[in-house]
Protein backbone atom coordinates (compact mmCIF):
# COMPACT_ATOMS: atom_id res chain seq x y z
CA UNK A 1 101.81 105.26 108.88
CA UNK A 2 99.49 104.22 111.60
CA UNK A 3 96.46 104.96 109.45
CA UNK A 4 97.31 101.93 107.04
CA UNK A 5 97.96 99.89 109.77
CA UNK A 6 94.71 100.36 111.03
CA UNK A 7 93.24 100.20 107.65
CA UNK A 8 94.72 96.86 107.42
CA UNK A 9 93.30 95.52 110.24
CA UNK A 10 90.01 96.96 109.44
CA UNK A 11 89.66 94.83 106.55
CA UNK A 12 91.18 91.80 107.69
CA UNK A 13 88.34 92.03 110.60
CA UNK A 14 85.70 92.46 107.77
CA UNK A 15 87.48 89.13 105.72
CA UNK A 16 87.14 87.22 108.77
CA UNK A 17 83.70 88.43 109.54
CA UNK A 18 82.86 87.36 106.02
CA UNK A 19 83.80 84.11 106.01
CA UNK A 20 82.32 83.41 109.76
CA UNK A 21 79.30 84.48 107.99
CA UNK A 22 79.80 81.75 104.55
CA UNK A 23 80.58 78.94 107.18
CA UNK A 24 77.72 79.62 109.27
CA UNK A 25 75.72 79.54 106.09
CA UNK A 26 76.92 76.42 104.93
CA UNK A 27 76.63 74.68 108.23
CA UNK A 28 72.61 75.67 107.93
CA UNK A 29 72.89 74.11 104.64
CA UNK A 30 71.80 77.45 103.34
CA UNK A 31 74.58 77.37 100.69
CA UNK A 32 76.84 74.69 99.66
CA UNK A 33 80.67 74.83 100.28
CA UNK A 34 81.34 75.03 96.56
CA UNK A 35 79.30 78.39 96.34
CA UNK A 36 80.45 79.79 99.57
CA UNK A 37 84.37 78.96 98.68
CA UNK A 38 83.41 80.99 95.13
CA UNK A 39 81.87 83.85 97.66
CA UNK A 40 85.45 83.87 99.93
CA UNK A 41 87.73 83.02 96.36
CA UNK A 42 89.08 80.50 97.59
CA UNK A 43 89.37 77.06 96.54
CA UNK A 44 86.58 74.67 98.07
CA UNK A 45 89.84 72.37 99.88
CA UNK A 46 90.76 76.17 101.44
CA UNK A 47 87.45 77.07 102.64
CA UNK A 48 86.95 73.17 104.27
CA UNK A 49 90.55 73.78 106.15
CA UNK A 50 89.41 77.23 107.16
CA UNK A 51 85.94 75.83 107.77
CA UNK A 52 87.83 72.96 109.83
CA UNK A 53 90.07 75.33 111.94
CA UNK A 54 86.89 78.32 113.05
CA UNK A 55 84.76 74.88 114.23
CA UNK A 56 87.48 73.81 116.41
């Protein structure tokens, strides 16, 4: 049991490093948000909210 937990966390560390990685793109206007929200799958008014709440 405490292998999946752990395997759980591992890739919600990797998702998060992911999208630290799309926003810090964006923000060097190295990729727009439209293309980075299609990178996370989410929807461009998810990825500004997310965007929103890491910059805060």
């Amino acid at each position: 049991m405490g292998g999946k937990v752990l395997e759980y966390e591992a890739k919600t560390i990797l998702r998060e490093g992911r999208l630290e990685m799309l926003f810090d793109l964006v923000c060097g206007n190295l990729l727009s948000i439209a293309e980075a929200a299609i990178q996370a799958n989410l929807s461009e008014e998810l990825f500004r909210k997310k965007m929103q709440d890491y910059s805060k």
